[in-house]
Protein backbone atom coordinates (compact mmCIF):
# COMPACT_ATOMS: atom_id res chain seq x y z
CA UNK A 1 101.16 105.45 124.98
CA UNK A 2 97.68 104.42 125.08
CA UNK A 3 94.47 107.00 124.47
CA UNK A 4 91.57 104.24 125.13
CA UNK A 5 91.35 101.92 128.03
CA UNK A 6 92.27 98.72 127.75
CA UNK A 7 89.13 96.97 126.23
CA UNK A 8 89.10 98.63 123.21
CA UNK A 9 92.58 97.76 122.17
CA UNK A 10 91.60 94.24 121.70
CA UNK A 11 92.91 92.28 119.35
CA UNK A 12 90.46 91.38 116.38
CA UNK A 13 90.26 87.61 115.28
CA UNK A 14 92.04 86.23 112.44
CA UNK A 15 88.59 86.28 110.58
CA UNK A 16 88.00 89.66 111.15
CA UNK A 17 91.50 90.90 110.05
CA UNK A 18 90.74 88.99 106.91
CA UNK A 19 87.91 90.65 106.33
CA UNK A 20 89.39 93.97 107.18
CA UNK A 21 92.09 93.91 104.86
CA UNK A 22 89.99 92.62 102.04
CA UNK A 23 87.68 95.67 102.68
CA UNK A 24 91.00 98.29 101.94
CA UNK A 25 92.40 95.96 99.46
CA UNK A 26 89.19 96.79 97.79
CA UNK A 27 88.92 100.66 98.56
CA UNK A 28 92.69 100.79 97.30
CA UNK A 29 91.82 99.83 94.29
CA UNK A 30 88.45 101.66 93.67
CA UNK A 31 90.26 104.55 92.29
CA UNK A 32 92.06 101.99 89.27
CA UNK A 33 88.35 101.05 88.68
CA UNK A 34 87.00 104.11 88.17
CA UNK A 35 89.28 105.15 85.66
CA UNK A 36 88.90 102.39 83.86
CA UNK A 37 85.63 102.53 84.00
CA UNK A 38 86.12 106.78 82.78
CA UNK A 39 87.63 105.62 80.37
CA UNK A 40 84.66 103.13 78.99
CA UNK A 41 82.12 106.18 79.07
CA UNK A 42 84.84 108.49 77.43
CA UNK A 43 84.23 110.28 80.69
CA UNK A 44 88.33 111.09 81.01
CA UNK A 45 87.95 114.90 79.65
CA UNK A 46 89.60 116.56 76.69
CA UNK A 47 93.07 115.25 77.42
CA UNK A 48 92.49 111.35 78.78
CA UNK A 49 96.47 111.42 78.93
CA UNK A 50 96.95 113.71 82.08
CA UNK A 51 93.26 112.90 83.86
CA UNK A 52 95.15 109.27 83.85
CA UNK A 53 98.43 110.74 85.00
CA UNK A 54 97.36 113.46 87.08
CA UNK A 55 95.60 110.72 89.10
CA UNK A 56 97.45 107.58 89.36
CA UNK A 57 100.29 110.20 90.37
CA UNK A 58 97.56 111.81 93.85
CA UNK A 59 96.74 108.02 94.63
CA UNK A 60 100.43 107.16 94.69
CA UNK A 61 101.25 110.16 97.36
CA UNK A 62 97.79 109.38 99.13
CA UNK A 63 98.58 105.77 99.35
CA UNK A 64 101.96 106.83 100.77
CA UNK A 65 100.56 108.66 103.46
CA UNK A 66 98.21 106.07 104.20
CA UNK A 67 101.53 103.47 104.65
CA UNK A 68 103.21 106.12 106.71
CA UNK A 69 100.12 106.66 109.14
CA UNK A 70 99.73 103.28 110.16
CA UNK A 71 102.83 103.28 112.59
CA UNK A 72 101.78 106.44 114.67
CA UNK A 73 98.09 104.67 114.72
CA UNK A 74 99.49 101.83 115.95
CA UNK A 75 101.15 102.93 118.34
CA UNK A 76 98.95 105.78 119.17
CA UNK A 77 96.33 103.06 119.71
CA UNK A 78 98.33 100.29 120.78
CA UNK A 79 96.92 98.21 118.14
CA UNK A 80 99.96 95.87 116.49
CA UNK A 81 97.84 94.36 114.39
CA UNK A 82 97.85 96.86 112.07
CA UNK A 83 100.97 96.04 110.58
CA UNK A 84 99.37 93.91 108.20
CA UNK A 85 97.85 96.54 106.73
CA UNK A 86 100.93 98.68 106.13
CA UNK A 87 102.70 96.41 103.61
CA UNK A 88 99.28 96.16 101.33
CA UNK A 89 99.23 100.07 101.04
CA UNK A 90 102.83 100.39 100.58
CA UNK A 91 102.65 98.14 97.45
CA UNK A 92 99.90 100.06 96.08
CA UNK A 93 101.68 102.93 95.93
CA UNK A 94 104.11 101.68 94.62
CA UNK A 95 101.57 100.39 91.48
CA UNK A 96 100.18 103.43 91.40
CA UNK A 97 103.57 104.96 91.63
CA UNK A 98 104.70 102.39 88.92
CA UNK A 99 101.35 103.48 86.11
CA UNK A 100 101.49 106.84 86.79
CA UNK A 101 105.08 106.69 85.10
CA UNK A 102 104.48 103.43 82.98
CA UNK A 103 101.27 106.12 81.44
CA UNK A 104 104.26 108.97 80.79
CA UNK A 105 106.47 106.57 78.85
CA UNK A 106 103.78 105.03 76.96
CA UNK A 107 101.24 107.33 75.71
CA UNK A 108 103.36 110.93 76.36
CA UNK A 109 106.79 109.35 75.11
CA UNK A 110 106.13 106.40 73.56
CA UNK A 111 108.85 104.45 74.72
CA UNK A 112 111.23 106.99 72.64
CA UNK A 113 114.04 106.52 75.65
CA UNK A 114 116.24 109.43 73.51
CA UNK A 115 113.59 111.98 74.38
CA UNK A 116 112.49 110.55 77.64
CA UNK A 117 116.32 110.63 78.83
CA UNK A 118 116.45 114.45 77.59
CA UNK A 119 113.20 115.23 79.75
CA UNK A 120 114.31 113.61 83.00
CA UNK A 121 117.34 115.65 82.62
CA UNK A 122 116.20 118.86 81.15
CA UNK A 123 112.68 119.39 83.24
CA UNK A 124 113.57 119.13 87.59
CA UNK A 125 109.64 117.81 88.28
CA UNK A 126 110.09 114.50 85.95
CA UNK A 127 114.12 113.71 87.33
CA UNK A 128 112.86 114.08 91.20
CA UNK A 129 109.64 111.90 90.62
CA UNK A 130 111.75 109.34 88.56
CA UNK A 131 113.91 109.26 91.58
CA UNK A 132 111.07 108.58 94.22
CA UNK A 133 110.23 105.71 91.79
CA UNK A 134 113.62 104.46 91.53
CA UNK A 135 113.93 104.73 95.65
CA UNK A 136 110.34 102.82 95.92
CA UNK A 137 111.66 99.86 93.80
CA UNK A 138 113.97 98.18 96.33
CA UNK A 139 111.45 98.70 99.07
CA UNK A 140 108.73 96.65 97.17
CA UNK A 141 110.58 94.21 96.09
CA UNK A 142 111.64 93.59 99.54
CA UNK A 143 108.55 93.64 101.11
CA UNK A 144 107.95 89.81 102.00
CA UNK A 145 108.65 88.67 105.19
CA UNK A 146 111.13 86.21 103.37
CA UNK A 147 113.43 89.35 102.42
CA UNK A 148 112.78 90.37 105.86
CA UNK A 149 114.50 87.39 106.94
CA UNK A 150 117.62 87.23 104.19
CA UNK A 151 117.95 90.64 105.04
CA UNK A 152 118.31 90.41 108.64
CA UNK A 153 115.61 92.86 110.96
CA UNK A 154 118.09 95.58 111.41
CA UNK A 155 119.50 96.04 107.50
CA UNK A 156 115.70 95.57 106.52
CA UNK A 157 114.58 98.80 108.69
CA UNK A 158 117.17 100.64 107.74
CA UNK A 159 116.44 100.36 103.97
CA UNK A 160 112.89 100.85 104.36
CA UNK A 161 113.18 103.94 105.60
CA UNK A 162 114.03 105.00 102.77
CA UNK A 163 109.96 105.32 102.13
CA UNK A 164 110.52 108.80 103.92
CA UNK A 165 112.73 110.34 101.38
CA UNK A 166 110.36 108.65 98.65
CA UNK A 167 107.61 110.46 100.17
CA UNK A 168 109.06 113.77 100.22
CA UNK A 169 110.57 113.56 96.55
CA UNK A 170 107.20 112.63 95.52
CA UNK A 171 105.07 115.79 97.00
CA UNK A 172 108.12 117.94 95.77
CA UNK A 173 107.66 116.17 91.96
CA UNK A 174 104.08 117.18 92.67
CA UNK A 175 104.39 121.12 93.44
CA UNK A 176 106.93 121.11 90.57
CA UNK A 177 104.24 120.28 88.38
CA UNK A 178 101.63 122.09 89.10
CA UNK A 179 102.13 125.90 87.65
CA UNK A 180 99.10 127.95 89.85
CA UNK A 181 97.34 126.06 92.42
CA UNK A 182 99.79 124.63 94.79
CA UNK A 183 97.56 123.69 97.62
CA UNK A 184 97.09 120.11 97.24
CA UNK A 185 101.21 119.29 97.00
CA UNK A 186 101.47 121.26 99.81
CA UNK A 187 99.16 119.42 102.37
CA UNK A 188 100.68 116.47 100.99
CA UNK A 189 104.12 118.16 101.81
CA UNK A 190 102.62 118.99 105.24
CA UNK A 191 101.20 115.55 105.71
CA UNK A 192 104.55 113.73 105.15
CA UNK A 193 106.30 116.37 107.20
CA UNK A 194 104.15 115.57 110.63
CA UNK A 195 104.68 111.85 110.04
CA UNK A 196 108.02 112.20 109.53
CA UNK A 197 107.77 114.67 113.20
CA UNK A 198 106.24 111.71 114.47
CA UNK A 199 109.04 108.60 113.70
CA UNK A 200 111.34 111.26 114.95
CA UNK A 201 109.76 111.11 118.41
CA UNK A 202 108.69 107.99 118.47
CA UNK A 203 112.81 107.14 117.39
CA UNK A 204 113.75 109.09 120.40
CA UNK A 205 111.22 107.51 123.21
CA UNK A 206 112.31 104.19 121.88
CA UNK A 207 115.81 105.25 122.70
CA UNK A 208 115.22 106.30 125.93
CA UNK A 209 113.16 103.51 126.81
CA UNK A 210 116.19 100.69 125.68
CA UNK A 211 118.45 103.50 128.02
CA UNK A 212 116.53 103.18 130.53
CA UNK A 213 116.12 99.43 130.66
CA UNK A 214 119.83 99.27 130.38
CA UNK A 215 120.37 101.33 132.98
CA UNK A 216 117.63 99.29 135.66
CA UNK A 217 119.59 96.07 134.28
CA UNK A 218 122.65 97.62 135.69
CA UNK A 219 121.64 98.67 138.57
CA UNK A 220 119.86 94.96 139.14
CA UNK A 221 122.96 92.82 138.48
CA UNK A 222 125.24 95.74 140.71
CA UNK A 223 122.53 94.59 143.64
CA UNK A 224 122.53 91.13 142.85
CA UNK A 225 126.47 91.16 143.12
CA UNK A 226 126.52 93.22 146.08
CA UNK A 227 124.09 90.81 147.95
CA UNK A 228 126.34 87.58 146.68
CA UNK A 229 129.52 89.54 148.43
CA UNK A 230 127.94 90.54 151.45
CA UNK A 231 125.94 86.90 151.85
CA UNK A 232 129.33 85.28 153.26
CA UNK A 233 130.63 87.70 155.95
CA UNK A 234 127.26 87.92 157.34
CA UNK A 235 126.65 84.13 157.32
CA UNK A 236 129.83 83.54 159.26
CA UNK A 237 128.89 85.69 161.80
CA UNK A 238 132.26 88.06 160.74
CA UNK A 239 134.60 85.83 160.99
CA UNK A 240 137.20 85.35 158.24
């Protein structure tokens, strides 16, 4: 499905995808900088703790939805190229993802795994955003196109989609956690819910595409063997 003519699907230079992807690997990490960079000018507010955790913990889900737009854009726009972008952003949330819980056991728990055991059991918000984490793991550490390869194409897919569920977990640890203002988890709720609307369809057209080819290749080779039976009766005038 294309929505611009031809021309402007073309694809960019090598260069200029370099260049690209430095420019987000840049913007991906502007919002690390500029809490470090808080935190320099004691600019974090009266508790640094949950500024530092209330953040890394948005960027993760933002940087999530960012890795789960890129395949409707892509094929929205008919622009493969964009792939390369979609591993990038996955790993960052994943970092993001990995600090926002690394900050919890540090500087909330202090690495007392007693207590921090007790709290992913006792409080819902912590267990389900522990499991997102715990889902996100295998997907970044399988992220190279090596693993891609040991894997196999069709066991890789199906483990990576696994981002979906980490997605969802994640915006439902987020409206768990918040106690009046629920709007933000629930756009992100929202967000992840259209995308996931949209690999359903996409899922589906795919399907009846590779049905449809099937079916034509069929069809052909039925022809093909049809004309190869009929060629020698007609070539011998009828005889037999």
């Amino acid at each position: 499905m294309r929505i611009l003519p031809g021309p402007a699907h073309r694809t960019p230079s090598a260069g200029a995808q370099r260049v690209l992807k430095a420019c987000v690997f840049v913007l991906c990490l502007v919002p690390a900088l500029r809490l470090a960079a808080w935190a320099g000018m004691g600019r974090l507010g009266a508790n640094p703790i949950e500024t530092i955790t209330r953040s890394t913990g948005w960027w993760a889900l933002a940087m999530l939805v960012l890795t789960l737009s890129v395949t409707p854009v892509r094929r929205l726009l008919g622009s493969p190229w964009l792939l390369r972008l979609r591993r990038m952003l996955g790993l960052y949330a994943f970092a993001y993802g990995t600090v926002h819980f690394g900050i919890y056991l540090w500087l909330d728990q202090f690495f007392d795994w007693g207590e921090i055991l007790k709290d992913i059991a006792k409080r819902p918000f912590i267990t389900v955003g522990f499991a997102a984490l715990l889902a996100m793991a295998p997907l970044a550490v399988t992220s190279t196109a090596a693993m891609v390869r040991r894997l196999g194409a069709k066991r890789w897919l199906a483990l990576h989609r696994l981002v979906y569920l980490v997605a969802i977990l994640g915006a439902v640890h987020f409206l768990w956690l918040v106690k009046r203002d629920v709007t933000e988890p629930v756009i992100f709720l929202g967000l992840f819910s259209v995308l996931l609307g949209a690999r359903a369809v996409f899922l589906r057209r795919d399907a009846a595409d590779a049905k449809a080819r099937a079916l034509s290749q069929t069809s052909s080779s039925d022809r093909s063997a049809w004309r190869r039976l009929s060629t020698p009766a007609s070539s011998s005038g009828g005889k037999p």
